[in-house]
Protein backbone atom coordinates (compact mmCIF):
# COMPACT_ATOMS: atom_id res chain seq x y z
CA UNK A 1 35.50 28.70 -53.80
CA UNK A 2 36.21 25.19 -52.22
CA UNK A 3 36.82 26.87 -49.18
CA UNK A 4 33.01 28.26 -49.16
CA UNK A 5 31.72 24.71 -50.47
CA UNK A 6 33.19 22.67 -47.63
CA UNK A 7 32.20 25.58 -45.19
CA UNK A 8 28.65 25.31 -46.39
CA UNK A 9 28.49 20.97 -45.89
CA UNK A 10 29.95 21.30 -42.63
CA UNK A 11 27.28 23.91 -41.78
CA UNK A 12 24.19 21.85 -43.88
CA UNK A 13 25.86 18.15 -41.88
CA UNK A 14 25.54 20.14 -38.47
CA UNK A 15 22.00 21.83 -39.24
CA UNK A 16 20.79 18.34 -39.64
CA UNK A 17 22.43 16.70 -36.64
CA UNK A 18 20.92 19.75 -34.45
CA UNK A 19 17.00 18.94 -36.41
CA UNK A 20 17.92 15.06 -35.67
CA UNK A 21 18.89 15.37 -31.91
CA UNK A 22 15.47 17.66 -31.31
CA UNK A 23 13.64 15.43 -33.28
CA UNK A 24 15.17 12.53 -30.68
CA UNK A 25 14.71 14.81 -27.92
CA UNK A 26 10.78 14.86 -28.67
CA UNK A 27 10.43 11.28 -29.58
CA UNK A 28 11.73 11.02 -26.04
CA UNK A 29 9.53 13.84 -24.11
CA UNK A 30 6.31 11.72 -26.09
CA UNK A 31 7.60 8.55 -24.39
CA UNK A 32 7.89 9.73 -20.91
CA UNK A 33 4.40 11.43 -21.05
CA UNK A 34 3.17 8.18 -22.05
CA UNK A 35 4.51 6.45 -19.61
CA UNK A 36 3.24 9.02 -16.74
CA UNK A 37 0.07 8.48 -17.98
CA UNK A 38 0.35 4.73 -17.71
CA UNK A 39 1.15 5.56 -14.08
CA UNK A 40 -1.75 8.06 -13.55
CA UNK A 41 -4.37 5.57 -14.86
CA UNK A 42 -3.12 2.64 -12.41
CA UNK A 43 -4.14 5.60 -9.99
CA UNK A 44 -7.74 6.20 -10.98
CA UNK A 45 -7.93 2.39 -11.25
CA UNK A 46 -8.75 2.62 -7.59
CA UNK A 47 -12.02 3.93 -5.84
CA UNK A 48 -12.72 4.89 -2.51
CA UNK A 49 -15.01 2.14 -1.12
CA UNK A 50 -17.02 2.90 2.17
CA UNK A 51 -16.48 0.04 4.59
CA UNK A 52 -19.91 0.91 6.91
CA UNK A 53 -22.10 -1.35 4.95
CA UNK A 54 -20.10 -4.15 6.92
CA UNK A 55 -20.38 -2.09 9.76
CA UNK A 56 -16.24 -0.59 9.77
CA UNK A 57 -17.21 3.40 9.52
CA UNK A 58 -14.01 4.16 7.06
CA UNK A 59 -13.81 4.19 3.29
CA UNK A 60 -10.18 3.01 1.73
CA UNK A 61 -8.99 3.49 -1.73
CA UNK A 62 -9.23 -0.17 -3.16
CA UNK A 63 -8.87 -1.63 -6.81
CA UNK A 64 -12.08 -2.20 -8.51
CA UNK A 65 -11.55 -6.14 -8.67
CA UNK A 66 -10.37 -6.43 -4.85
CA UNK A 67 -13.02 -9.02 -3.12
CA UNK A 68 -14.69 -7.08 -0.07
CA UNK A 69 -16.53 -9.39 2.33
CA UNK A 70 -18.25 -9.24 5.88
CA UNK A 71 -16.17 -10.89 9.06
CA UNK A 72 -17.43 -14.20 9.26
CA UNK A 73 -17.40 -14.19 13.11
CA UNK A 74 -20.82 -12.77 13.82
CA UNK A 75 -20.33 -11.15 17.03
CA UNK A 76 -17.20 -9.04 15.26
CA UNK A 77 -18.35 -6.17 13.05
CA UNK A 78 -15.91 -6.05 10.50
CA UNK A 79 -14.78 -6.66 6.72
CA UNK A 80 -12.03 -9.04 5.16
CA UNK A 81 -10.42 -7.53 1.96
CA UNK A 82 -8.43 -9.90 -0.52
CA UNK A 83 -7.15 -9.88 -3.74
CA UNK A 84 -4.91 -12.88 -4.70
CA UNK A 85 -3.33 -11.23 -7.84
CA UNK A 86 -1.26 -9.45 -5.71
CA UNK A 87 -1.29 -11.42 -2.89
CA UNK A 88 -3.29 -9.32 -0.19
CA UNK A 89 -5.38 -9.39 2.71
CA UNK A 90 -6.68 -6.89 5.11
CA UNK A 91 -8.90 -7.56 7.89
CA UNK A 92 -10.68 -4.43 9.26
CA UNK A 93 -12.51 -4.84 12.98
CA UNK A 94 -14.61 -2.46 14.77
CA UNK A 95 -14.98 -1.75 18.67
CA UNK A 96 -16.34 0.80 20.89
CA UNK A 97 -13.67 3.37 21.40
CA UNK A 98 -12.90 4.17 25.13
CA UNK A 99 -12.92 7.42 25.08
CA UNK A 100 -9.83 7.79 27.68
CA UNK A 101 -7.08 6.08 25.45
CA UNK A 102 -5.90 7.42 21.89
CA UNK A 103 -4.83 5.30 18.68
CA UNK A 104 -1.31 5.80 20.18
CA UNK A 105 -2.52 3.86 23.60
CA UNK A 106 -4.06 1.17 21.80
CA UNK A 107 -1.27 0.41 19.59
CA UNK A 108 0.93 0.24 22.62
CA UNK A 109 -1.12 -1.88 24.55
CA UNK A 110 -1.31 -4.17 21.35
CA UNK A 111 1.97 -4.36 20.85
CA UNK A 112 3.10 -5.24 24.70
CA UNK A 113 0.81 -8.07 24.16
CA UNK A 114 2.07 -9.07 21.42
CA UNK A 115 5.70 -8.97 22.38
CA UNK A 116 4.71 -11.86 25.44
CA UNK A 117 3.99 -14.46 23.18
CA UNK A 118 6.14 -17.06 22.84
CA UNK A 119 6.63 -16.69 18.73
CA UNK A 120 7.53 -13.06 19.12
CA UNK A 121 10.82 -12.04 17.02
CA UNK A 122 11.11 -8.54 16.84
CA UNK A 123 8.93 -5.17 15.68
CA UNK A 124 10.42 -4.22 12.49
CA UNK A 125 8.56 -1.07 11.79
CA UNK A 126 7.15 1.27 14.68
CA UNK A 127 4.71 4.04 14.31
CA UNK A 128 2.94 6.11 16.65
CA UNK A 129 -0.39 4.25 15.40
CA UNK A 130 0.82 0.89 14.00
CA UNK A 131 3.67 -1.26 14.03
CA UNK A 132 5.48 -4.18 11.72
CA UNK A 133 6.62 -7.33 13.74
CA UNK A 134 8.17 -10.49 13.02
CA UNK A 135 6.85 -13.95 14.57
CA UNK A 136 8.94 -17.44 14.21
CA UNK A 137 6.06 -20.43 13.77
CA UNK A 138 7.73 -24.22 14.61
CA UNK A 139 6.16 -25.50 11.24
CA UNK A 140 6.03 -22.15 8.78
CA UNK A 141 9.47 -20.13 9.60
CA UNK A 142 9.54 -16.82 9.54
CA UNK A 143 6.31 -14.26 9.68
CA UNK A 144 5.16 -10.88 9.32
CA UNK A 145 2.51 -9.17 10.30
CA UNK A 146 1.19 -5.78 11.08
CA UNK A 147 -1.18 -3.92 13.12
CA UNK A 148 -2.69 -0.14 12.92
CA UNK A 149 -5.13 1.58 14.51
CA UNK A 150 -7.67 4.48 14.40
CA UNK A 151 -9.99 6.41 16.10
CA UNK A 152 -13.49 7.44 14.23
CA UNK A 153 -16.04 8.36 15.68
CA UNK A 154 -15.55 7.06 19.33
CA UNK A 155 -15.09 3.91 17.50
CA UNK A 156 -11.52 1.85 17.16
CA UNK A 157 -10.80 0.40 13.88
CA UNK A 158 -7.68 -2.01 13.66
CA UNK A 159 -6.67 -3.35 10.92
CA UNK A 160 -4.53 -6.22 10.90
CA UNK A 161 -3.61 -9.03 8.13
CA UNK A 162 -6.37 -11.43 9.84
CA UNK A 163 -5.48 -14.73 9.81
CA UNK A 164 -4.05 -16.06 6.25
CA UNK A 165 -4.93 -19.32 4.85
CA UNK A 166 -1.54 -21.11 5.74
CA UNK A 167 0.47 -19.46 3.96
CA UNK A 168 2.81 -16.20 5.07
CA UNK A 169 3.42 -12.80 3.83
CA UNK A 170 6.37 -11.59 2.64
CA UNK A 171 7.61 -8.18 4.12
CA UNK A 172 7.14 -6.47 1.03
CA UNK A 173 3.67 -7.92 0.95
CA UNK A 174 2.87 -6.77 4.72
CA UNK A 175 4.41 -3.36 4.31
CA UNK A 176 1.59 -2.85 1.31
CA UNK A 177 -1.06 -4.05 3.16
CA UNK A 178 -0.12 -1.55 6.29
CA UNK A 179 0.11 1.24 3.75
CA UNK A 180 -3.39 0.31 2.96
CA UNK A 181 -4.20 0.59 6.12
CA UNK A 182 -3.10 3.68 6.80
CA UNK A 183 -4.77 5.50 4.12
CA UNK A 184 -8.48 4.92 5.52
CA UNK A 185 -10.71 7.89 5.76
């Protein structure tokens, strides 16, 4: 009869560690989904805004509380986006697009220029309609930048990090901003 007894605990002591570890196992399956979701909603937090009110014919994804204003210069047509929570800005400029060179001419073009000036490093990132480069400034150090390019249209959008207020971006920080860019419609 003892036999049976101490049969029966060990069966009752593993029947609750199996109703434990799927109790565990669905405390953790409600913890992931609630995390995903987390995730999901930083997703919708964004909204596609259309750029040709400041006369740049693409619409981005941007975060509601981004600040979206027109180019200053008043011969440019074009659109300065910012948002200093995450430290960001994008500056979006429009130009008749010559019909006989692609996004993939442009870029090139750009990027030959850019690799005669005198504070040219190196290109850190290379794409057939954008690159990443690196610039040494005398009095800041070390800075990135980026530049991509579309064609809509028959006009040529670039986007480019504009010109910061004296202060430089961190690669991390310029490889956002160039994702950004890259996602306009």
């Amino acid at each position: 009869k003892n036999k049976y007894y101490i049969h029966y605990n060990v069966y009752l002591d593993m029947l609750f560690l199996k109703k434990l570890l799927l109790f565990n196992f669905l405390i953790l399956i409600l913890f992931l989904t609630a995390c995903m979701g987390d995730e999901k909603n930083e997703e919708n937090s964004t909204q596609l805004v259309n750029l040709a009110q400041y006369g740049v014919p693409v619409s981005l994804p941007l975060p509601a509380e981004i600040n979206v204003r027109q180019s200053p210069v008043s011969y440019e047509k074009g659109v300065i986006i910012t948002d200093n929570n995450i430290n960001m800005r994008v500056e979006a400029l429009n130009t008749y697009a010559d019909s006989s060179k692609d996004a993939e001419y442009i870029k090139t073009h750009f990027l030959d220029d850019k690799k005669e000036e005198s504070d040219f490093r190196k290109v850190l990132l290379d794409e057939k309609q954008g690159f990443i480069y690196l610039t040494e400034d005398a009095d800041l150090g070390n800075n990135y930048h980026f530049f991509f390019v579309m064609i809509k249209n028959n006009t040529q959008v670039e986007f480019t990090e504009g010109i910061p207020p004296k202060k430089n971006f961190s690669y991390e920080e310029i490889t956002n901003m160039y994702s950004l860019s890259k996602k306009a419609l």
